[in-house]
PDB file of N, CA and C in Angstrom:
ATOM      1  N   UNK A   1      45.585  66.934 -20.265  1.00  0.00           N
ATOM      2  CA  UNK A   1      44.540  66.052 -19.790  1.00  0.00           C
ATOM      3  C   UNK A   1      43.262  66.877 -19.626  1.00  0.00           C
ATOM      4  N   UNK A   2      42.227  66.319 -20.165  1.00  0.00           N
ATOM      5  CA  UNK A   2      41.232  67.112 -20.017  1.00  0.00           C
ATOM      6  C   UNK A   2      40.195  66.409 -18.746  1.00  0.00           C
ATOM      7  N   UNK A   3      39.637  67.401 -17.900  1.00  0.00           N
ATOM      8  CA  UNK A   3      39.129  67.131 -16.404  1.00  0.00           C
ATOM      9  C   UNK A   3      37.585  66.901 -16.818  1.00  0.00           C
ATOM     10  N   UNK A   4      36.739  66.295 -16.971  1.00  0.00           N
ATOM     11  CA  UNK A   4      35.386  66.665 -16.762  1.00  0.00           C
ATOM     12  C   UNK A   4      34.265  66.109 -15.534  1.00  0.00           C
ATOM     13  N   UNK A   5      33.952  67.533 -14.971  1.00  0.00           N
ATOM     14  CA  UNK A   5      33.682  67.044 -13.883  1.00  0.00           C
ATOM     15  C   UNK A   5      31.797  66.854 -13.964  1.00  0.00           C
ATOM     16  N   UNK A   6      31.392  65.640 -13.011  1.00  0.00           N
ATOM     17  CA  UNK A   6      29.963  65.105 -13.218  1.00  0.00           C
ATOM     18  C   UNK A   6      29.148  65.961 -12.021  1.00  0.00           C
ATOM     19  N   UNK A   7      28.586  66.611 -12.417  1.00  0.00           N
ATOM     20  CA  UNK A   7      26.876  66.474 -11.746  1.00  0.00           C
ATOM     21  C   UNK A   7      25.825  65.543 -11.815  1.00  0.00           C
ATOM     22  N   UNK A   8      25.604  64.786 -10.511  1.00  0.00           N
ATOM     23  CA  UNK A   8      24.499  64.037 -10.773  1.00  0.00           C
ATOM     24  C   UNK A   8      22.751  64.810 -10.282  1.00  0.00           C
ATOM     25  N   UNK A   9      21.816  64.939 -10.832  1.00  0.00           N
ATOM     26  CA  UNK A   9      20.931  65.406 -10.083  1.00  0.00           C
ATOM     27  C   UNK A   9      19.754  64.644  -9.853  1.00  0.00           C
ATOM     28  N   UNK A  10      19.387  64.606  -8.773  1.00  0.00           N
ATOM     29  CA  UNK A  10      18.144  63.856  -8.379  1.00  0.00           C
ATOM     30  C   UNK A  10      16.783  64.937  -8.039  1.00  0.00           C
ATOM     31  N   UNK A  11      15.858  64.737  -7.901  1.00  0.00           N
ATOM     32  CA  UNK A  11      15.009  65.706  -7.674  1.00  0.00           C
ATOM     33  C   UNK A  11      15.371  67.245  -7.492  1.00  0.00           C
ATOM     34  N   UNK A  12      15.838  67.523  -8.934  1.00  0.00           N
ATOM     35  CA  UNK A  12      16.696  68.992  -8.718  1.00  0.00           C
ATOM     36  C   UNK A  12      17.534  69.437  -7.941  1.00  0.00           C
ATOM     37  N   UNK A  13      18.063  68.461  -7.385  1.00  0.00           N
ATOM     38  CA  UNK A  13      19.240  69.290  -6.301  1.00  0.00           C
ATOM     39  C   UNK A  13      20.512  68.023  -6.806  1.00  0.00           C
ATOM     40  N   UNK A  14      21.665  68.939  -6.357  1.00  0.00           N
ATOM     41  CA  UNK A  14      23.105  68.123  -6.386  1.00  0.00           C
ATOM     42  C   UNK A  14      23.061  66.851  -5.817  1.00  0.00           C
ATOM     43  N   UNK A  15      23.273  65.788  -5.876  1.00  0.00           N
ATOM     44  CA  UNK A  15      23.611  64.660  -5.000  1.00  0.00           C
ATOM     45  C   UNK A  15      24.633  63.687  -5.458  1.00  0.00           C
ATOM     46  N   UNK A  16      24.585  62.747  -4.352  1.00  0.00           N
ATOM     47  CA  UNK A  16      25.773  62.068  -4.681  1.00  0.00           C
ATOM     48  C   UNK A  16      25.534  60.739  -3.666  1.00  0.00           C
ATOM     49  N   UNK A  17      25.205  59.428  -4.486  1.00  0.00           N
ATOM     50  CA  UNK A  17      24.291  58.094  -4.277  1.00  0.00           C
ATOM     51  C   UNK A  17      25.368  56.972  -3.428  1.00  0.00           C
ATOM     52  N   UNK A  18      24.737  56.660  -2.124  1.00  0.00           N
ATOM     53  CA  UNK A  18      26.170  55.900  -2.078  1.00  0.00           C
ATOM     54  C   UNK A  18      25.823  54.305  -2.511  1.00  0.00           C
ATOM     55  N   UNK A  19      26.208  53.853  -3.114  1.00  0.00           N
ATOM     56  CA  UNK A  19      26.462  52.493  -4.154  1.00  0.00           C
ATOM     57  C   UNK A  19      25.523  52.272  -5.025  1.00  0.00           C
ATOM     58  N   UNK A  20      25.173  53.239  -5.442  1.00  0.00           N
ATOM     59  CA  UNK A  20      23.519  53.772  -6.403  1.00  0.00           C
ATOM     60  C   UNK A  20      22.596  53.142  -5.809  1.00  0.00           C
ATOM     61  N   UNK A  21      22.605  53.466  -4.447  1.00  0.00           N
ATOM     62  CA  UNK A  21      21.084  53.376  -3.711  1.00  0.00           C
ATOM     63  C   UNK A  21      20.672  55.020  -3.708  1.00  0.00           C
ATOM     64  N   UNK A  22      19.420  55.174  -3.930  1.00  0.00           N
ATOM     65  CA  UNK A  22      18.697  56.089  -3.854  1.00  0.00           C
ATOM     66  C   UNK A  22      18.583  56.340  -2.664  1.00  0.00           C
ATOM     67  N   UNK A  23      17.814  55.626  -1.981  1.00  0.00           N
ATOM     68  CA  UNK A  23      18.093  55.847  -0.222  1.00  0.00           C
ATOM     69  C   UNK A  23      18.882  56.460   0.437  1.00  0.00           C
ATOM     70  N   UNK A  24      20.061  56.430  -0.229  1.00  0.00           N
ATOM     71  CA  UNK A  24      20.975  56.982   0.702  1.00  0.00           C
ATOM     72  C   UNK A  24      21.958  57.789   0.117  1.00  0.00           C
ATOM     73  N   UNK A  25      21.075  59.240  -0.396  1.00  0.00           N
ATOM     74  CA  UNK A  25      21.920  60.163  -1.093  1.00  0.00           C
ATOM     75  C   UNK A  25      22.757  61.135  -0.334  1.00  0.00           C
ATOM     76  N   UNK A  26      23.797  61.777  -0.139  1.00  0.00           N
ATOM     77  CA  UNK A  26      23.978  63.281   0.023  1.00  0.00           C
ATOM     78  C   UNK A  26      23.332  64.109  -0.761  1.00  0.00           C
ATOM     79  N   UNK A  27      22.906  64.928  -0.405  1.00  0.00           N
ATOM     80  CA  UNK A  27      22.740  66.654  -1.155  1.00  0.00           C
ATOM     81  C   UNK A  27      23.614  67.491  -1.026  1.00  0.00           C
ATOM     82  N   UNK A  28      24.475  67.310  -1.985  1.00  0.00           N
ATOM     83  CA  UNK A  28      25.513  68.426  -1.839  1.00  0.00           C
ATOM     84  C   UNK A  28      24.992  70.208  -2.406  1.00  0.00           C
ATOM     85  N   UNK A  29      24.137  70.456  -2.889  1.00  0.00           N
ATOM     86  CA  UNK A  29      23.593  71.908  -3.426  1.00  0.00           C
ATOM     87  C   UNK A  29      22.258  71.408  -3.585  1.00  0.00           C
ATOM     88  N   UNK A  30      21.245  72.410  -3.473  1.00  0.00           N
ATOM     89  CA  UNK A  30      20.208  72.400  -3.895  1.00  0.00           C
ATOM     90  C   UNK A  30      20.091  73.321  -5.612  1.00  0.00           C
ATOM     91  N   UNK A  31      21.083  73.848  -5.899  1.00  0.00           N
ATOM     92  CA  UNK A  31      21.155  74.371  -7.357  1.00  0.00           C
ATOM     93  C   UNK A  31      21.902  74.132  -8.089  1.00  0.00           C
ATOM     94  N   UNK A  32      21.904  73.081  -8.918  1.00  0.00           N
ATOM     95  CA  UNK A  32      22.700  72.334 -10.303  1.00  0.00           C
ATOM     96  C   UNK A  32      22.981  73.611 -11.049  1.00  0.00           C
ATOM     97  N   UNK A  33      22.308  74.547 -11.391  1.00  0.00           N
ATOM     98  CA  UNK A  33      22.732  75.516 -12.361  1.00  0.00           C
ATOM     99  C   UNK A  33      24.186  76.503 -11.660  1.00  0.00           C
ATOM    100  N   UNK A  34      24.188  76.751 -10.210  1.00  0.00           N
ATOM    101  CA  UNK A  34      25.231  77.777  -9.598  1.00  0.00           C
ATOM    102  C   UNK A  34      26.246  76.740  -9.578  1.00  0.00           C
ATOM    103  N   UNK A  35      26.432  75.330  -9.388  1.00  0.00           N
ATOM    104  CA  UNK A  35      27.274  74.421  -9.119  1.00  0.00           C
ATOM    105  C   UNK A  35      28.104  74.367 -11.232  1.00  0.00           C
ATOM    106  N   UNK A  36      26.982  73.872 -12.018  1.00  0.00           N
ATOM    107  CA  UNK A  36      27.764  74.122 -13.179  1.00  0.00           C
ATOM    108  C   UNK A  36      28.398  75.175 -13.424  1.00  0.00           C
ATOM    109  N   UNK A  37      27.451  76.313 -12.906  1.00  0.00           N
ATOM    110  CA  UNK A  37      28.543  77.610 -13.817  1.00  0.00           C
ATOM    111  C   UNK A  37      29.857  77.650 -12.895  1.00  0.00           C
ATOM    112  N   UNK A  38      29.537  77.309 -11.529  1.00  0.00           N
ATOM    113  CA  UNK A  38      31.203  77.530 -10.746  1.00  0.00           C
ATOM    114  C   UNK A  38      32.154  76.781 -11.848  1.00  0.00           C
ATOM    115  N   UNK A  39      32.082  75.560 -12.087  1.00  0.00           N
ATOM    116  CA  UNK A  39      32.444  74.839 -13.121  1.00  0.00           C
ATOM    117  C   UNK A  39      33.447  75.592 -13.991  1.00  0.00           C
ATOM    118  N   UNK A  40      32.058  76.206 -14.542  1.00  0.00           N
ATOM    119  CA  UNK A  40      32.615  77.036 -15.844  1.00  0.00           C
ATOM    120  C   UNK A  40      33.448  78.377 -15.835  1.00  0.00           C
ATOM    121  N   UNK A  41      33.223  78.990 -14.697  1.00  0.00           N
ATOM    122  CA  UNK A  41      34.385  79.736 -14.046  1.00  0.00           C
ATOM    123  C   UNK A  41      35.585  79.007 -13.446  1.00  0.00           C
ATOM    124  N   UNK A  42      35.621  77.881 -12.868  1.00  0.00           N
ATOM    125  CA  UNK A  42      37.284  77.178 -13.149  1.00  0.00           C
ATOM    126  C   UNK A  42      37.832  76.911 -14.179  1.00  0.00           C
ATOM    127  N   UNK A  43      37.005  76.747 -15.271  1.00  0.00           N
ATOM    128  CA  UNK A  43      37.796  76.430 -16.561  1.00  0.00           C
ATOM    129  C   UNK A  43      37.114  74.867 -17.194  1.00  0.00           C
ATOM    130  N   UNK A  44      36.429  74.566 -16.805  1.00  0.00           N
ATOM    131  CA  UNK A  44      35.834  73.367 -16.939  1.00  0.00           C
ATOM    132  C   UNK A  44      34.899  73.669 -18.788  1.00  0.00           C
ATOM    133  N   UNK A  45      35.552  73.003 -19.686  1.00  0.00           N
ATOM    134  CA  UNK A  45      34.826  73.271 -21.367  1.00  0.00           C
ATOM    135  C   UNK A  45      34.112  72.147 -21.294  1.00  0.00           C
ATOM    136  N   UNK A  46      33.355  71.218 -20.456  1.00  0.00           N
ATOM    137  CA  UNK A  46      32.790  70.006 -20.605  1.00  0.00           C
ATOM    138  C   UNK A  46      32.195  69.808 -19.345  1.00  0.00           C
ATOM    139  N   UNK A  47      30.711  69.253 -19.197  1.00  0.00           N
ATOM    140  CA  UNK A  47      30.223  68.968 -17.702  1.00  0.00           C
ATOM    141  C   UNK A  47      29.441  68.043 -17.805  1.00  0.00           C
ATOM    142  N   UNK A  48      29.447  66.367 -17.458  1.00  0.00           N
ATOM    143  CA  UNK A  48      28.580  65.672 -17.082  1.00  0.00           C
ATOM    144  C   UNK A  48      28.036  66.009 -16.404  1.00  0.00           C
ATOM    145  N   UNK A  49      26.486  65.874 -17.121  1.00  0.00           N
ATOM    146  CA  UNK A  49      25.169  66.080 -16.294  1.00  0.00           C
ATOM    147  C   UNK A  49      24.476  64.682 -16.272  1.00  0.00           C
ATOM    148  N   UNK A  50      23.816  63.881 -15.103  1.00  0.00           N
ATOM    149  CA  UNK A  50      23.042  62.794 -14.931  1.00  0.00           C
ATOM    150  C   UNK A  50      21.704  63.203 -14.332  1.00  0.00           C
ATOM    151  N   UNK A  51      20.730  62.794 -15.022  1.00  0.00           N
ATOM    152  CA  UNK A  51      19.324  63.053 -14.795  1.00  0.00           C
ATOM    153  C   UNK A  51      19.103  61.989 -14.074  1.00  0.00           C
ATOM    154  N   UNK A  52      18.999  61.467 -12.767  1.00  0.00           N
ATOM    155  CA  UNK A  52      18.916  60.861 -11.904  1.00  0.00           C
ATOM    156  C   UNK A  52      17.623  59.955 -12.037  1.00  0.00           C
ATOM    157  N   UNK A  53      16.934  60.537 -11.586  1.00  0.00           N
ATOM    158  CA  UNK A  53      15.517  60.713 -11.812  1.00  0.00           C
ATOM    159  C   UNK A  53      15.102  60.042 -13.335  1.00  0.00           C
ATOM    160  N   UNK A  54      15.511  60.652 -14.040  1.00  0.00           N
ATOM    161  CA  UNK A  54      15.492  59.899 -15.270  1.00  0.00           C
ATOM    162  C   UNK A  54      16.166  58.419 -15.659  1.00  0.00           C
ATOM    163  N   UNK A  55      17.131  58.325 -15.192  1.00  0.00           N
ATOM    164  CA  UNK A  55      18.043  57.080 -15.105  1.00  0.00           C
ATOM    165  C   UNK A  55      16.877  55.985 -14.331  1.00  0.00           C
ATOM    166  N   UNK A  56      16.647  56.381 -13.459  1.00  0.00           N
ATOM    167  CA  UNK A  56      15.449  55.229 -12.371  1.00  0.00           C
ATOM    168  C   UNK A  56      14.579  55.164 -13.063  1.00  0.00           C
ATOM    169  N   UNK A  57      13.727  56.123 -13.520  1.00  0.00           N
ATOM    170  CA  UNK A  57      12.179  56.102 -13.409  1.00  0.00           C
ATOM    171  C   UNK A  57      12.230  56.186 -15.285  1.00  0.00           C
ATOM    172  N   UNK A  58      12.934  56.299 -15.861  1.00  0.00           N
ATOM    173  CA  UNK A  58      12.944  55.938 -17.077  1.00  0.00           C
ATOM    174  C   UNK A  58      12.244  57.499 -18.086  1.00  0.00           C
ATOM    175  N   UNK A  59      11.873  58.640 -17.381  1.00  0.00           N
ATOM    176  CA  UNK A  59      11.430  59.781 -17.744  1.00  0.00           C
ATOM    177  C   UNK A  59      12.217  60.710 -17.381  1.00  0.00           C
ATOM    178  N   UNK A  60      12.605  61.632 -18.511  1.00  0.00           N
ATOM    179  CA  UNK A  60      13.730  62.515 -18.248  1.00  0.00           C
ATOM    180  C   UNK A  60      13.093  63.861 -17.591  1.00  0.00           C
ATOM    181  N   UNK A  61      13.018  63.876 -15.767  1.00  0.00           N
ATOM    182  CA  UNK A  61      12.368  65.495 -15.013  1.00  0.00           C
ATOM    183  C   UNK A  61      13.390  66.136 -14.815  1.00  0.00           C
ATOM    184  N   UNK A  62      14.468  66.105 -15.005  1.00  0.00           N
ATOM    185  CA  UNK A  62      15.478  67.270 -14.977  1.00  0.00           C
ATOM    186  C   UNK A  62      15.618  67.851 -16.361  1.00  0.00           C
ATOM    187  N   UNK A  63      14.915  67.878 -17.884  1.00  0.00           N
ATOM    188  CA  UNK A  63      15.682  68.256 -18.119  1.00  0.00           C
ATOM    189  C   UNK A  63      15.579  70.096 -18.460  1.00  0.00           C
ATOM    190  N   UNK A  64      14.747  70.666 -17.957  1.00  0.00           N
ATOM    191  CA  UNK A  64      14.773  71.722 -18.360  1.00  0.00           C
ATOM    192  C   UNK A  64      16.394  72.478 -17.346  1.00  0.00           C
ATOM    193  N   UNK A  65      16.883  71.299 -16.466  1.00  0.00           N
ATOM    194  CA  UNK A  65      18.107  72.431 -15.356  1.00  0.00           C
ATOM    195  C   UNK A  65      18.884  71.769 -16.871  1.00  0.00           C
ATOM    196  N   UNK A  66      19.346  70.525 -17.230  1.00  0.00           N
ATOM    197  CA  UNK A  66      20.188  70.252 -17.960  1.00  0.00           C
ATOM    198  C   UNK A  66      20.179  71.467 -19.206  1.00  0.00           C
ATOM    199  N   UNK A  67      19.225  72.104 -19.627  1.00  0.00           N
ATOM    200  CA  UNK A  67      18.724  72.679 -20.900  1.00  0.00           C
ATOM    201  C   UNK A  67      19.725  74.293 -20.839  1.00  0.00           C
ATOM    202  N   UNK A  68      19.464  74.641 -19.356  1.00  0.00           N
ATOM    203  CA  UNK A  68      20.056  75.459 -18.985  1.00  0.00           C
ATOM    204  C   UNK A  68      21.415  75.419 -19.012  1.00  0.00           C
TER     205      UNK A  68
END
């Protein structure tokens, strides 16, 4: 079975939307890039990334962390 685990990011930091209200995010990390590579040191060959920000506002501002 292959695992792939999602990062969502909203204004550059980790979060996590509760019923896709914006309003009412957690911030779980402020660095999407240390959170993927942990990732990639468990073993993770695949990582949903969501440009948050982009999803709403229809302009993709994350993507230079995604690029990374």
């Amino acid at each position: 079975m292959l695992l792939i685990p999602a990062i969502d990011i909203f204004n550059k930091e980790c979060v996590r939307l509760r019923q896709g209200n914006y309003s009412q995010k957690t911030v779980f990390d402020k660095n999407p890039i240390e959170i993927a590579q942990r990732w990639v040191d468990e073993g993770a060959q695949r990582i949903h990334l969501v440009d948050l920000n982009g999803a709403k506002d229809g302009v993709a501002t994350n993507y230079k962390i995604i690029e990374k």
